[in-house]
PDB file of N, CA and C in Angstrom:
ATOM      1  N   UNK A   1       0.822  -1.187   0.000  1.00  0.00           N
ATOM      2  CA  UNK A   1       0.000   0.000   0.000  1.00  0.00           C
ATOM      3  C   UNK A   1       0.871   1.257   0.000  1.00  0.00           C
ATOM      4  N   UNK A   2       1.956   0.735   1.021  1.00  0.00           N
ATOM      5  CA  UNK A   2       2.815   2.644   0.970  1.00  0.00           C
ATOM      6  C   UNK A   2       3.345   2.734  -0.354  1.00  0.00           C
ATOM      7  N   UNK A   3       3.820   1.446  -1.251  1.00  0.00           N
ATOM      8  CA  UNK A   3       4.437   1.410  -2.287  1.00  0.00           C
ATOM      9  C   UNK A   3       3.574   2.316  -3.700  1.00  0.00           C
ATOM     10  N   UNK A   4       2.294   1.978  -3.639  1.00  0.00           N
ATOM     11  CA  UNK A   4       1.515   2.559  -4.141  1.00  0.00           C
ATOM     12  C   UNK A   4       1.067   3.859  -4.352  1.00  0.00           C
ATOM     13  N   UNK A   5       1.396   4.782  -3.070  1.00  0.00           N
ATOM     14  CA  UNK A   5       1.202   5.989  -2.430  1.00  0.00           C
ATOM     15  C   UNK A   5       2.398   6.990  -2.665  1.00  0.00           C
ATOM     16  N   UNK A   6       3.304   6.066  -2.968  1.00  0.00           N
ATOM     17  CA  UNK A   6       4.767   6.684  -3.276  1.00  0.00           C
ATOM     18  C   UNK A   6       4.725   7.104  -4.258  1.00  0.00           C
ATOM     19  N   UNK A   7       4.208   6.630  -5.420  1.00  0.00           N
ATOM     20  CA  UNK A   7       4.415   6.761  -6.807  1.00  0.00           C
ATOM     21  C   UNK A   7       3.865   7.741  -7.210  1.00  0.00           C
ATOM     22  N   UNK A   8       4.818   8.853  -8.089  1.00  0.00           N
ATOM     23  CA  UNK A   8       4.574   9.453  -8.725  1.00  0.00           C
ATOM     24  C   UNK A   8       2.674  10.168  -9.116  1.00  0.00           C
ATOM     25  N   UNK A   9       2.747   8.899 -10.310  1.00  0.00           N
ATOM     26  CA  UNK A   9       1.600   9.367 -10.964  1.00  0.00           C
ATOM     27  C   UNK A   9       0.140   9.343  -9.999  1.00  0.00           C
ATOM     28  N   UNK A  10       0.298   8.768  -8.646  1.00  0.00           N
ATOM     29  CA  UNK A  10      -0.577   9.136  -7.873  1.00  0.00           C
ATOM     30  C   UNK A  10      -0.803  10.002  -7.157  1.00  0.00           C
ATOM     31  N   UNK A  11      -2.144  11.152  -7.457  1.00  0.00           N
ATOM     32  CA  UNK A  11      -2.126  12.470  -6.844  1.00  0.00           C
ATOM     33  C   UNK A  11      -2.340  12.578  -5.770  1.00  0.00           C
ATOM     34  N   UNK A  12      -2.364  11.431  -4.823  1.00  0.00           N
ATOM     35  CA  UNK A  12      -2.798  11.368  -3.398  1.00  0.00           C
ATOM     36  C   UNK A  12      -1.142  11.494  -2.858  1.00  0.00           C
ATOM     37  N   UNK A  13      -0.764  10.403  -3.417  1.00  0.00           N
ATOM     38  CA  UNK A  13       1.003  10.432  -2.785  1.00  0.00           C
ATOM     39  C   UNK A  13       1.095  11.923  -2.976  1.00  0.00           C
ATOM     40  N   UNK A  14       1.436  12.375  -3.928  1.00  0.00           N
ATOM     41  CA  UNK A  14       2.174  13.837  -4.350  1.00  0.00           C
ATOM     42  C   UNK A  14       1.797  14.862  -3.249  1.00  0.00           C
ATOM     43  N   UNK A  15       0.575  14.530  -2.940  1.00  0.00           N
ATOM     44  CA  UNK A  15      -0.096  15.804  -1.659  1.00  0.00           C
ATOM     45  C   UNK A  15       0.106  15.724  -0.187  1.00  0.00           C
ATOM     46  N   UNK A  16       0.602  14.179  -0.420  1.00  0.00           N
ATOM     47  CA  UNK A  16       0.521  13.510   1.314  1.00  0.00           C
ATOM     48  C   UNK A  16       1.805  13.953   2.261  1.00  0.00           C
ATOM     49  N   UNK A  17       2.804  14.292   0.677  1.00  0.00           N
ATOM     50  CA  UNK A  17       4.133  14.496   1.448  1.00  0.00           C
ATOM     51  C   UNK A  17       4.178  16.265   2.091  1.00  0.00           C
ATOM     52  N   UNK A  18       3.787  17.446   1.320  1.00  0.00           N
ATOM     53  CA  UNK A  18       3.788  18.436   1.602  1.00  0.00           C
ATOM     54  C   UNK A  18       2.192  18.616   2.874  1.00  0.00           C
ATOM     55  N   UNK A  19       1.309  18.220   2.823  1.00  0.00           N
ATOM     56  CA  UNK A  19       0.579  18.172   3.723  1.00  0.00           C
ATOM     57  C   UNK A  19       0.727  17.372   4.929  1.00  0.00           C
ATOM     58  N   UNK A  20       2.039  16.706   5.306  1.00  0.00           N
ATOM     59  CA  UNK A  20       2.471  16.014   6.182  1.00  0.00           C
ATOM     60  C   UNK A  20       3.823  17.168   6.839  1.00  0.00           C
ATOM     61  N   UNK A  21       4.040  17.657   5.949  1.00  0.00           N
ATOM     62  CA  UNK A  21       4.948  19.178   6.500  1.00  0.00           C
ATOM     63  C   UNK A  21       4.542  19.900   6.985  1.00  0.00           C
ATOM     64  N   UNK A  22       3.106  20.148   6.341  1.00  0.00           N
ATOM     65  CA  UNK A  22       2.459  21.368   6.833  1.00  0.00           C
ATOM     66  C   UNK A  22       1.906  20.824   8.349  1.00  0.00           C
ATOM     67  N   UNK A  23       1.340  19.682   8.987  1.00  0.00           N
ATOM     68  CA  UNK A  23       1.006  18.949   9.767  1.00  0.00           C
ATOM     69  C   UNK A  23       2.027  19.572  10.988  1.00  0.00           C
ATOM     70  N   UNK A  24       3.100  19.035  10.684  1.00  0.00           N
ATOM     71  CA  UNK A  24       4.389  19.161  11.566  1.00  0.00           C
ATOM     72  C   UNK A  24       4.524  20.207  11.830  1.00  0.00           C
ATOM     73  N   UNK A  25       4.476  21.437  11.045  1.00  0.00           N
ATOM     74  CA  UNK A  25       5.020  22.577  11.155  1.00  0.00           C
ATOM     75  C   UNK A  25       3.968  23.548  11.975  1.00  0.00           C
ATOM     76  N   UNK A  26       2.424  22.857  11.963  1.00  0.00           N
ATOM     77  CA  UNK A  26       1.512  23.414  12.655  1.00  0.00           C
ATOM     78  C   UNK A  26       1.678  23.056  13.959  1.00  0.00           C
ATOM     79  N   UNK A  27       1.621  22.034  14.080  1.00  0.00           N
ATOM     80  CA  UNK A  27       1.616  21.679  15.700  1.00  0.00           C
ATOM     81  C   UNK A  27       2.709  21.933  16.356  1.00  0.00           C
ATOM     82  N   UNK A  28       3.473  22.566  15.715  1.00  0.00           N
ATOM     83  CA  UNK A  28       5.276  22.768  16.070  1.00  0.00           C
ATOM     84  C   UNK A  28       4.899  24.295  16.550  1.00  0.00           C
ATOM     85  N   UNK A  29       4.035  25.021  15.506  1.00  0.00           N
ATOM     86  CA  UNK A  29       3.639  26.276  15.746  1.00  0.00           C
ATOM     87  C   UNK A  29       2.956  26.838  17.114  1.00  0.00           C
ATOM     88  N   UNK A  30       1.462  25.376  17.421  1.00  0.00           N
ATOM     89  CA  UNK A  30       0.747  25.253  18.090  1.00  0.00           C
ATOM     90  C   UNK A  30       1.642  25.546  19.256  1.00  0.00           C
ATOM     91  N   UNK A  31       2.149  24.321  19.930  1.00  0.00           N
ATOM     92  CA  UNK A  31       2.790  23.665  20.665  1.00  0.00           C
ATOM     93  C   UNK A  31       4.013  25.184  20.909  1.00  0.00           C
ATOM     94  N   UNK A  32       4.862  25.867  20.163  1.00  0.00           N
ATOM     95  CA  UNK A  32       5.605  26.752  20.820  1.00  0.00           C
ATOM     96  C   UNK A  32       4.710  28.548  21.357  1.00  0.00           C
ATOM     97  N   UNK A  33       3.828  28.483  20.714  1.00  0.00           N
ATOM     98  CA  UNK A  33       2.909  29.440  20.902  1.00  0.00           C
ATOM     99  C   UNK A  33       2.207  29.635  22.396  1.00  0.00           C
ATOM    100  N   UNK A  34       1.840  27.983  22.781  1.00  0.00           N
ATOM    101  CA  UNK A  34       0.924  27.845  23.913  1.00  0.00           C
ATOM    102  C   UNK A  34       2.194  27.917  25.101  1.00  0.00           C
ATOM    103  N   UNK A  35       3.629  27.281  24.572  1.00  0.00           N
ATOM    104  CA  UNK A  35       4.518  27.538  25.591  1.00  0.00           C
ATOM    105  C   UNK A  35       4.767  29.071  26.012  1.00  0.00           C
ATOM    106  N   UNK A  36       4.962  29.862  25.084  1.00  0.00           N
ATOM    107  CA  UNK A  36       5.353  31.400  25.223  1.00  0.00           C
ATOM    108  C   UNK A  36       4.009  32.269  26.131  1.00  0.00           C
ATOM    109  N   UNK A  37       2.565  31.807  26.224  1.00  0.00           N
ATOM    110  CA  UNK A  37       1.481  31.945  26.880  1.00  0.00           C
ATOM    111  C   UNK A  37       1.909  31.672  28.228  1.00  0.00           C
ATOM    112  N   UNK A  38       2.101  30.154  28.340  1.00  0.00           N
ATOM    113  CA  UNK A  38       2.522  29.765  29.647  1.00  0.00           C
ATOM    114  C   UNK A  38       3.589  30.687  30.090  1.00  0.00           C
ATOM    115  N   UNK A  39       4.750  30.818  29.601  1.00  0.00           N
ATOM    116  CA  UNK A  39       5.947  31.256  30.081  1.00  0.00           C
ATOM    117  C   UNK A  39       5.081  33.388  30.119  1.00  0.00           C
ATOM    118  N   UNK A  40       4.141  34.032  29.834  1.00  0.00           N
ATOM    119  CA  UNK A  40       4.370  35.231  29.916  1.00  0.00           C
ATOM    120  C   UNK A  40       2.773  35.545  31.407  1.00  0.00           C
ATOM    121  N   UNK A  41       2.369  34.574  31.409  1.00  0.00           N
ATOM    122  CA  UNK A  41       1.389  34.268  32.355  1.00  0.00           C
ATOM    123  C   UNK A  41       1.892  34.217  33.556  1.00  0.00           C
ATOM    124  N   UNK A  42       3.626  33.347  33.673  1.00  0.00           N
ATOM    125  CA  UNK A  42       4.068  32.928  34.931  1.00  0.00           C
ATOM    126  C   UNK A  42       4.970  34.161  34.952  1.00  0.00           C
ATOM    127  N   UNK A  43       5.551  34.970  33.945  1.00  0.00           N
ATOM    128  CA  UNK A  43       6.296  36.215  34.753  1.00  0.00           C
ATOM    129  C   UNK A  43       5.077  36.817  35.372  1.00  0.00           C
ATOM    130  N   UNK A  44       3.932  37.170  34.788  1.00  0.00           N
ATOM    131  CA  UNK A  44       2.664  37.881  35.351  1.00  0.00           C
ATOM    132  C   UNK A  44       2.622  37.305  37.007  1.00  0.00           C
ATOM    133  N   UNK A  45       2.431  35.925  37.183  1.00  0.00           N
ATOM    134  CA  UNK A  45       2.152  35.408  38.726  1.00  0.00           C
ATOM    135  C   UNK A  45       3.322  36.230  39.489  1.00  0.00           C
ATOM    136  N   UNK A  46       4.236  36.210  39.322  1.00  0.00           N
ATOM    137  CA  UNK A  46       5.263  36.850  40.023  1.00  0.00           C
ATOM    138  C   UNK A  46       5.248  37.882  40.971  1.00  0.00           C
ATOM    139  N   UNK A  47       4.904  38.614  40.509  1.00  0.00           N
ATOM    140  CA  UNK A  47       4.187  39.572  41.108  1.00  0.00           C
ATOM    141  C   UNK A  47       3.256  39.776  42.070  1.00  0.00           C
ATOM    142  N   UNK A  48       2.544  38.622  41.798  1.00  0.00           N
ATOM    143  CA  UNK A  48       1.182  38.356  42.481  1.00  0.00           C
ATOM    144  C   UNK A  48       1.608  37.492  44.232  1.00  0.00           C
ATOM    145  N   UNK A  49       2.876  37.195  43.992  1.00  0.00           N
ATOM    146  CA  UNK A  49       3.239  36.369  45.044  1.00  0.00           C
ATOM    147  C   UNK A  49       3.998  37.041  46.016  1.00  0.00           C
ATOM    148  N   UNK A  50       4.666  38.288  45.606  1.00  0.00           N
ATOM    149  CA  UNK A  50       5.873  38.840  46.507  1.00  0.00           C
ATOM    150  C   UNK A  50       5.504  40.594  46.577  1.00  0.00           C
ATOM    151  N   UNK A  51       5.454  41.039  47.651  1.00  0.00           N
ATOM    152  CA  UNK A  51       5.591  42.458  47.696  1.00  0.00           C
ATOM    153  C   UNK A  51       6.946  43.148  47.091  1.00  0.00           C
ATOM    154  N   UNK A  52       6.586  44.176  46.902  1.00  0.00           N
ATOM    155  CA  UNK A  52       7.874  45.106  46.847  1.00  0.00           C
ATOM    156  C   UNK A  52       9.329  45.191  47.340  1.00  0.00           C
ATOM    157  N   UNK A  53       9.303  45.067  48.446  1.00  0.00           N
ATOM    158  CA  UNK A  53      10.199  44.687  49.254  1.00  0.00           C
ATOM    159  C   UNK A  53      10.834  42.938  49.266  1.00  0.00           C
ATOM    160  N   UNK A  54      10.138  42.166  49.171  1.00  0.00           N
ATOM    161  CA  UNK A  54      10.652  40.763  49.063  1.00  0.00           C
ATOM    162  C   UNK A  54      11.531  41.028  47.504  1.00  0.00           C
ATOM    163  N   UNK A  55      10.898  41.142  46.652  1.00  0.00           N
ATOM    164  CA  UNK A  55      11.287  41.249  44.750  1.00  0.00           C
ATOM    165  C   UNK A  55      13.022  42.276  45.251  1.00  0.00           C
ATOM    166  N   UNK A  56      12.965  43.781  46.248  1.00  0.00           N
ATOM    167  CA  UNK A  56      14.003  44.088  46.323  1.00  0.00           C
ATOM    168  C   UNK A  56      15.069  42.931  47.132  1.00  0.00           C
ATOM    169  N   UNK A  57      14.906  42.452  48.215  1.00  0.00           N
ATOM    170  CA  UNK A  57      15.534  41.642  48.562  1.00  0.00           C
ATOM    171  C   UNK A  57      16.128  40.428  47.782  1.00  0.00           C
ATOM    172  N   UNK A  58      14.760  39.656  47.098  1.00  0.00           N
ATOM    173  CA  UNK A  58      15.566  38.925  46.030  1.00  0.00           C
ATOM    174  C   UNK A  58      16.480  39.141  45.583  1.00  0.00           C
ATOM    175  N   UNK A  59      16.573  40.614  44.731  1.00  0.00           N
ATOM    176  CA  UNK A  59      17.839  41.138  43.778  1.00  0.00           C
ATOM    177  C   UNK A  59      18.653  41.353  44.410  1.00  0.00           C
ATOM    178  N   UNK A  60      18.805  42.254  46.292  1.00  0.00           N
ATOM    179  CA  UNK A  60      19.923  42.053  46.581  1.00  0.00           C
ATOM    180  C   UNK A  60      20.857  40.976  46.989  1.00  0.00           C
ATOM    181  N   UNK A  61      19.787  39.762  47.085  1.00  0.00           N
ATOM    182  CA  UNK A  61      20.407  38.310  47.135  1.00  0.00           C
ATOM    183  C   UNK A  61      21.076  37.865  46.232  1.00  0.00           C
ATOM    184  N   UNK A  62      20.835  38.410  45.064  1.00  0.00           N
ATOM    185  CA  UNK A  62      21.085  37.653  43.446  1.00  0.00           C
ATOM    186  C   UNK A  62      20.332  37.078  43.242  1.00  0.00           C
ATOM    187  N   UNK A  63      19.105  36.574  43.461  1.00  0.00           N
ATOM    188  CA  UNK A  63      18.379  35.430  43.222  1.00  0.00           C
ATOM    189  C   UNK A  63      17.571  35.646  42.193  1.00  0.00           C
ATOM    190  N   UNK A  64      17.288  37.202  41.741  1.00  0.00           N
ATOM    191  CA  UNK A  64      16.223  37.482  40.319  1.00  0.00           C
ATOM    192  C   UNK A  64      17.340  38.474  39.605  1.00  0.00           C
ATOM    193  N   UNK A  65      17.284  38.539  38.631  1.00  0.00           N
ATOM    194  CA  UNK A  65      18.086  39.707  37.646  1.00  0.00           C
ATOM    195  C   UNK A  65      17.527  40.826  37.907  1.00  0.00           C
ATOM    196  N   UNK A  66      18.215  41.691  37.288  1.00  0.00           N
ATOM    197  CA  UNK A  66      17.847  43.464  37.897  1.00  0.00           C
ATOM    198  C   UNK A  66      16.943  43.683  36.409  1.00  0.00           C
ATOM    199  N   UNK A  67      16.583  42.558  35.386  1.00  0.00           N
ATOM    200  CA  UNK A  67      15.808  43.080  34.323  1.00  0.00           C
ATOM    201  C   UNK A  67      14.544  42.058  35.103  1.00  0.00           C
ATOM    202  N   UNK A  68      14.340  40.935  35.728  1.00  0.00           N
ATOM    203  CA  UNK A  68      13.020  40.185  36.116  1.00  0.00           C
ATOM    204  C   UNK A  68      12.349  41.175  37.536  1.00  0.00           C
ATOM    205  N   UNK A  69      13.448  41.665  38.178  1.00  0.00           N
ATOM    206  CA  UNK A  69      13.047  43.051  39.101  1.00  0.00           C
ATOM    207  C   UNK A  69      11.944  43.880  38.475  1.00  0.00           C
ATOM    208  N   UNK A  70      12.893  43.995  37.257  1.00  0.00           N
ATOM    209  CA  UNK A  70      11.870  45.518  36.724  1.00  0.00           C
ATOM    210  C   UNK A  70      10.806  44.767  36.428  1.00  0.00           C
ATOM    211  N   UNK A  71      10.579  43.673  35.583  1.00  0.00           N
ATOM    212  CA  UNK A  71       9.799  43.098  35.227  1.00  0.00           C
ATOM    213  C   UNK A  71       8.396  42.962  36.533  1.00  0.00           C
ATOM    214  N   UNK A  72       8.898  42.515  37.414  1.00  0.00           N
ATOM    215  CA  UNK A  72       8.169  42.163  37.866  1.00  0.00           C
ATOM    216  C   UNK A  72       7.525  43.425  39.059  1.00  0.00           C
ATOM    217  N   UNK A  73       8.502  44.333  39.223  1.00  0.00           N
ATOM    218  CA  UNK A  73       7.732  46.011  39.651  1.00  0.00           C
ATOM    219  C   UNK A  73       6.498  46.533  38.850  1.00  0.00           C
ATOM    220  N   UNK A  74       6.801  46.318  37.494  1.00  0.00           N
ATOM    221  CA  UNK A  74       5.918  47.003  36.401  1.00  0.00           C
ATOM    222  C   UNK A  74       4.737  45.818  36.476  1.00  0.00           C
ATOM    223  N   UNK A  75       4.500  44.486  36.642  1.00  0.00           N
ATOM    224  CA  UNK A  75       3.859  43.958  36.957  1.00  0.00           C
ATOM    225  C   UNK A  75       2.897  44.032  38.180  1.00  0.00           C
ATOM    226  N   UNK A  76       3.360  44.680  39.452  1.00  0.00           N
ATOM    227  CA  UNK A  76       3.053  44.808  40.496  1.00  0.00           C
ATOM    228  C   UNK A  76       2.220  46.468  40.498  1.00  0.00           C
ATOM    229  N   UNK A  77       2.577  47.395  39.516  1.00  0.00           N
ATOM    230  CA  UNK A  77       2.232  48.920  39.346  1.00  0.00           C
ATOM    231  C   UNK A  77       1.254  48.405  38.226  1.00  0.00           C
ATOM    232  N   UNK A  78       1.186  47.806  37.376  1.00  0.00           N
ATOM    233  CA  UNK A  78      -0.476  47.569  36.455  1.00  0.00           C
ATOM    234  C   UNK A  78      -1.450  47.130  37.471  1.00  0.00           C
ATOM    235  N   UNK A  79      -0.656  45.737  38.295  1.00  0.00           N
ATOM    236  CA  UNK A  79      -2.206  45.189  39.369  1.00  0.00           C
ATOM    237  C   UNK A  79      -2.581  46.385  39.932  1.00  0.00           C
ATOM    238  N   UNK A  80      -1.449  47.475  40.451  1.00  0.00           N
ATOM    239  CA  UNK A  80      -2.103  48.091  41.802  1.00  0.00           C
ATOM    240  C   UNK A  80      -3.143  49.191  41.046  1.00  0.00           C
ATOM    241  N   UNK A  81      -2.610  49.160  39.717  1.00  0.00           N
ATOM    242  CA  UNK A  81      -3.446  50.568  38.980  1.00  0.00           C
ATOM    243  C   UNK A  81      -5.067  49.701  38.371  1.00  0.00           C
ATOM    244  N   UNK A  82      -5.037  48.543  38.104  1.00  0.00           N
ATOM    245  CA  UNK A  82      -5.792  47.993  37.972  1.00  0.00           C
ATOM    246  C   UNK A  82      -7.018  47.520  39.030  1.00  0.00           C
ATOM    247  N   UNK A  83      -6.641  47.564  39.877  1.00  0.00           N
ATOM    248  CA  UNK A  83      -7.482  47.347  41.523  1.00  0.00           C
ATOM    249  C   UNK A  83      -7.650  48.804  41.752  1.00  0.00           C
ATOM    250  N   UNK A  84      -7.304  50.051  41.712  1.00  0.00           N
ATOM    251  CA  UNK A  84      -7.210  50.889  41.969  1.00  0.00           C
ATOM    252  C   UNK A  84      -8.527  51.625  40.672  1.00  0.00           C
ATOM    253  N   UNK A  85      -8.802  51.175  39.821  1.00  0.00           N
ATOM    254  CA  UNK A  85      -9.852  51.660  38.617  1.00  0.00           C
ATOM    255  C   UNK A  85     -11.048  50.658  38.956  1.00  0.00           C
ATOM    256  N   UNK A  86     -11.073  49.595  40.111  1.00  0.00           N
ATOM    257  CA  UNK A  86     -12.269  48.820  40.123  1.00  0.00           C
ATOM    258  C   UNK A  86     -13.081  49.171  41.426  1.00  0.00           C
ATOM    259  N   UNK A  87     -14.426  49.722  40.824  1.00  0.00           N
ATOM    260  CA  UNK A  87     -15.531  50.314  41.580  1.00  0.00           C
ATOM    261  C   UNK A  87     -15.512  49.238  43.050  1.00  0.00           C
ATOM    262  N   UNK A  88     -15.568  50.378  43.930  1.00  0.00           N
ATOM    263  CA  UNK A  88     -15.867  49.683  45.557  1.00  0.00           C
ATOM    264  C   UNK A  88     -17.232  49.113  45.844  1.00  0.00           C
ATOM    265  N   UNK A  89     -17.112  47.833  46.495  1.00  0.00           N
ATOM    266  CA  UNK A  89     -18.312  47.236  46.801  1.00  0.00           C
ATOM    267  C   UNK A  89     -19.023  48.643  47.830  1.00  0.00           C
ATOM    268  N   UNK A  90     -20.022  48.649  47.901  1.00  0.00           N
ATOM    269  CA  UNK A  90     -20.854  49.662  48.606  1.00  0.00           C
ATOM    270  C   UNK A  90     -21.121  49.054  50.305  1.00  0.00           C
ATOM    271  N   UNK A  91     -20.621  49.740  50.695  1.00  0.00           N
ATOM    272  CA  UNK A  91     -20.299  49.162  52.073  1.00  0.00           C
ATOM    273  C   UNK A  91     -21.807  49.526  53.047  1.00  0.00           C
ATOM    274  N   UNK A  92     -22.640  50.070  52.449  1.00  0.00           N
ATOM    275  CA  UNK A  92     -23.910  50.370  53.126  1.00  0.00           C
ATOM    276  C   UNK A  92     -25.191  49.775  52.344  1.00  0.00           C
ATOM    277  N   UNK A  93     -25.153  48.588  52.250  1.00  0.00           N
ATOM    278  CA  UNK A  93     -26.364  47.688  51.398  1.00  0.00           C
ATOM    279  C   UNK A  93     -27.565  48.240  51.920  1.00  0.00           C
ATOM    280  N   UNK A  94     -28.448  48.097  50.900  1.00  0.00           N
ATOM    281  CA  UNK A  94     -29.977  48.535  51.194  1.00  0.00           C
ATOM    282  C   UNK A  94     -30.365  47.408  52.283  1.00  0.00           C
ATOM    283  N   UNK A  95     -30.871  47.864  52.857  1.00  0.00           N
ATOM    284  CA  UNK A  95     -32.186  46.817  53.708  1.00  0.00           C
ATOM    285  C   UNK A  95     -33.430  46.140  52.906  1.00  0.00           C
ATOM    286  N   UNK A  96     -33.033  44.713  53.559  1.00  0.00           N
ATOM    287  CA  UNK A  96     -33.749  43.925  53.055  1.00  0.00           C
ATOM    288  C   UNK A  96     -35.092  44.345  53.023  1.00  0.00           C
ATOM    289  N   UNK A  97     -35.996  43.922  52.028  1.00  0.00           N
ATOM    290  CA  UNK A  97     -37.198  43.974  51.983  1.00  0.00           C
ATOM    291  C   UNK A  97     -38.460  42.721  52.493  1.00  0.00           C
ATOM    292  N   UNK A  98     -38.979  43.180  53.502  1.00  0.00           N
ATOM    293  CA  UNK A  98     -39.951  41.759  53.618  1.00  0.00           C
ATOM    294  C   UNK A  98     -40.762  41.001  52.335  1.00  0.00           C
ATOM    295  N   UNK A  99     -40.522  39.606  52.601  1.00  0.00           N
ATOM    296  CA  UNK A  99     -41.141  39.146  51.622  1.00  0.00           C
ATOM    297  C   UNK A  99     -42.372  38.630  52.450  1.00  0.00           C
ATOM    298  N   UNK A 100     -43.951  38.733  51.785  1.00  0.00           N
ATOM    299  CA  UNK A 100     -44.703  38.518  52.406  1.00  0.00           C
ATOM    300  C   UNK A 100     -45.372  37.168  51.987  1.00  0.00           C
TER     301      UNK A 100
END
């Protein structure tokens, strides 16, 4: 059967080989795309885990680079500006109404 598929004058072979590239080259696409998601999601958590002061300490430890620092300051100044633009729960709720 593969012998068949190989040959030339069959237009199925002729298509199977470049649509078997294209196959590869998608899921190759897929697959590094969803990694670079993952990987820009987890600098995002970063932030979410350490105050200001811990992120400085890190760096004076050595333990983060002075570019994942910044990174992760400017991460920490969007959340705070972002929490900072979201309407306050109303701390004086109406009174319930009897239901009769």
């Amino acid at each position: 059967m593969t012998w068949i598929m190989a040959q030339s004058d069959n237009p199925v072979g002729s298509i199977l080989g470049p649509l078997l590239v294209l196959l590869v080259l998608g899921s190759a696409l897929v697959f590094g795309v969803s990694i670079l998601r993952k990987k820009l999601r987890a600098d995002d958590s970063v932030a979410r885990d350490f105050s200001l002061g811990d992120l400085r300490r890190l760096r004076a430890e050595g333990k983060i680079t002075q570019d994942e620092l910044d990174r992760a300051k400017m991460a920490l100044v969007g959340r705070a500006q972002s929490e900072l633009k979201k309407p306050e729960p109303s701390r004086n709720p109406e009174p319930a109404t009897e239901v009769k």
